[in-house]
Protein backbone atom coordinates (compact mmCIF):
# COMPACT_ATOMS: atom_id res chain seq x y z
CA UNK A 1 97.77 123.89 75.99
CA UNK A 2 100.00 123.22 79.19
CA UNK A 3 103.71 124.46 79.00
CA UNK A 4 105.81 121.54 80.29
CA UNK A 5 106.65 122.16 84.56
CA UNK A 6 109.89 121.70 86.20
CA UNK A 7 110.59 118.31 87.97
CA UNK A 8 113.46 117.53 90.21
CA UNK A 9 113.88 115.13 93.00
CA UNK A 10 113.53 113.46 96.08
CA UNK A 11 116.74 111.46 97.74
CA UNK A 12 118.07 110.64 101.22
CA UNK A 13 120.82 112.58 102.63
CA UNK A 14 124.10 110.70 101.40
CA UNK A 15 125.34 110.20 105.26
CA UNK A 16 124.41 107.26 107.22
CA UNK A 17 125.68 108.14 110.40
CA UNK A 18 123.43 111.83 109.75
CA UNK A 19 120.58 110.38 108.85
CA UNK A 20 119.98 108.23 111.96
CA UNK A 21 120.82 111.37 113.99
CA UNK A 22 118.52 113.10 112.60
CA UNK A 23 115.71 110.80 111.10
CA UNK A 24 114.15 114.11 108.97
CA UNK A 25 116.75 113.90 106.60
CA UNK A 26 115.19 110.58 105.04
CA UNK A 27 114.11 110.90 101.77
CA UNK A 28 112.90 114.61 102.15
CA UNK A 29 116.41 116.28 100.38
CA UNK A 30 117.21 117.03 97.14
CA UNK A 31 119.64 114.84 96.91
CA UNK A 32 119.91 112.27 93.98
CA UNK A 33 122.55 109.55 93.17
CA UNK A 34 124.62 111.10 95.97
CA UNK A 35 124.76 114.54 94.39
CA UNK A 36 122.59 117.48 95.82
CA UNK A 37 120.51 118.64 92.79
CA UNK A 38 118.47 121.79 92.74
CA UNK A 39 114.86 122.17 93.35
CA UNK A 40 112.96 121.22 90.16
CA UNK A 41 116.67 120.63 88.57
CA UNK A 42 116.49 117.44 86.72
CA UNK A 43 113.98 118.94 83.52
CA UNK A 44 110.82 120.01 82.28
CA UNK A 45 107.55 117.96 81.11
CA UNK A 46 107.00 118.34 77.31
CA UNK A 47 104.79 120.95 76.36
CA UNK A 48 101.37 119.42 75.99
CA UNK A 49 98.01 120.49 74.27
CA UNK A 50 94.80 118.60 73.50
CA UNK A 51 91.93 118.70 71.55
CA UNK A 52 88.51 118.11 72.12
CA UNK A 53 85.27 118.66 69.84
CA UNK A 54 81.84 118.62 70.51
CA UNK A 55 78.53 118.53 68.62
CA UNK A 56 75.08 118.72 69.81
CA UNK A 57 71.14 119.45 68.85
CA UNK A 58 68.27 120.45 71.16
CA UNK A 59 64.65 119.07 69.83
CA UNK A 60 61.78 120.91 70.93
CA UNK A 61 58.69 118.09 71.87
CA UNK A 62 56.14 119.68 73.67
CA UNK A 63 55.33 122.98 75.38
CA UNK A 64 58.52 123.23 78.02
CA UNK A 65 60.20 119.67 76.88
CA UNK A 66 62.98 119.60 74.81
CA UNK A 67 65.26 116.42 73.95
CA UNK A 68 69.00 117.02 73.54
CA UNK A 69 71.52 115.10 71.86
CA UNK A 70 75.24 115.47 72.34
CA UNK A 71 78.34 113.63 71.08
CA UNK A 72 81.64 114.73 72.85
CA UNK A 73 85.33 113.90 71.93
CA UNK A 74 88.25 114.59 74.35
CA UNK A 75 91.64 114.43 72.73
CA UNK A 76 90.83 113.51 69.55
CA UNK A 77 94.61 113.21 68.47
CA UNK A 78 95.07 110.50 71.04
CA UNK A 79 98.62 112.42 72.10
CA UNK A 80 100.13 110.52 75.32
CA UNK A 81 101.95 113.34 76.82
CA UNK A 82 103.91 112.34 80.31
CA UNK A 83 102.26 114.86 82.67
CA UNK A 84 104.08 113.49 86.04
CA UNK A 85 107.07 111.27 86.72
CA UNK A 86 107.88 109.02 90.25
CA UNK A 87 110.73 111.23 91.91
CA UNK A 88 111.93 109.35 94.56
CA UNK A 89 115.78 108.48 93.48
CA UNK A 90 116.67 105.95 96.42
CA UNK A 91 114.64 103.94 98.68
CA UNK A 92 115.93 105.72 101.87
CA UNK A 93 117.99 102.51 102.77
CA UNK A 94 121.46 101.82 103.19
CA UNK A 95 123.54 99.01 101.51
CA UNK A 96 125.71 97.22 103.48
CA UNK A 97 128.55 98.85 101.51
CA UNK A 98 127.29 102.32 102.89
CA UNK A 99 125.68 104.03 99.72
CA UNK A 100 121.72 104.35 99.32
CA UNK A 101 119.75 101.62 97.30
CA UNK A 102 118.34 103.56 94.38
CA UNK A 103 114.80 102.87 93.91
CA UNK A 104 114.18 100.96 90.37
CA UNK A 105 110.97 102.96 89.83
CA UNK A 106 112.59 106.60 89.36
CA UNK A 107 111.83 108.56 87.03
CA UNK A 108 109.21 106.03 85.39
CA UNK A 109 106.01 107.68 83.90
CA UNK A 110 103.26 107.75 86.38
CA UNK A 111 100.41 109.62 84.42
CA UNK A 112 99.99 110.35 81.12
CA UNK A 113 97.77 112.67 78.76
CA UNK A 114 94.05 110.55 79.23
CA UNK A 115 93.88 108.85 76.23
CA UNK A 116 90.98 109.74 73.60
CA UNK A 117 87.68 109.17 74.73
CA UNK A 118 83.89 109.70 72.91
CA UNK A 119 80.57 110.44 75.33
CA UNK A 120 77.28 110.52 73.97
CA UNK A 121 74.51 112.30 76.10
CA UNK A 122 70.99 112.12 75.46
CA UNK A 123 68.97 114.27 77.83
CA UNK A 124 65.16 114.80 77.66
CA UNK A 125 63.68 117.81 80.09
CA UNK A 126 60.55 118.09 80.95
């Protein structure tokens, strides 16, 4: 079980002029559609939890060799929980009208939960 984090945002200071002055300002601030938003200030993740199982038998062949059989299931619910979002809110570029180009990709899902997935392990030691 994960509690959801905090996310916030990364933005370009809202001042041209400042931000060719001083080149650090790009795209390092907390500033987001103009507005200066707090660190981790735009939400949490949802809470997410997973479930796995697991089943397995150990055969015994010969003095010291054994054969083992395993069957593993990660997140058998299939749950596709947004773990991290894209937090860049402008593209650190200028319009010609003086306000920042907001980057189309914000706040779009990056990662999700890994979908459901089955391994089957056969392992013989000798």
């Amino acid at each position: 079980m994960t509690k959801g984090a905090p996310y916030g945002c990364f933005g370009t200071y809202p001042n041209a002029a400042a931000v060719q002055a001083n080149p650090n300002l790009a795209s390092v601030t907390h500033y987001c559609n103009g507005a200066l938003v707090p660190l981790n200030g735009l939400g949490r993740y949802p809470f997410s939890w997973q479930w796995d199982l697991g089943v397995g038998y150990a055969w015994a062949m010969a003095s010291h060799h054994t054969l083992d059989l395993s069957l593993n299931v990660t997140n058998v619910t299939n749950r596709q929980t947004v773990r991290t979002r894209y937090v860049s809110a402008d593209t650190g570029n200028f319009a010609a009208n003086g306000l920042l180009m907001p980057d189309p990709s914000f706040l779009t899902v990056t990662v999700l939960l890994a979908p459901r997935a089955t391994n089957l392990v056969v392992r013989y030691t000798f």
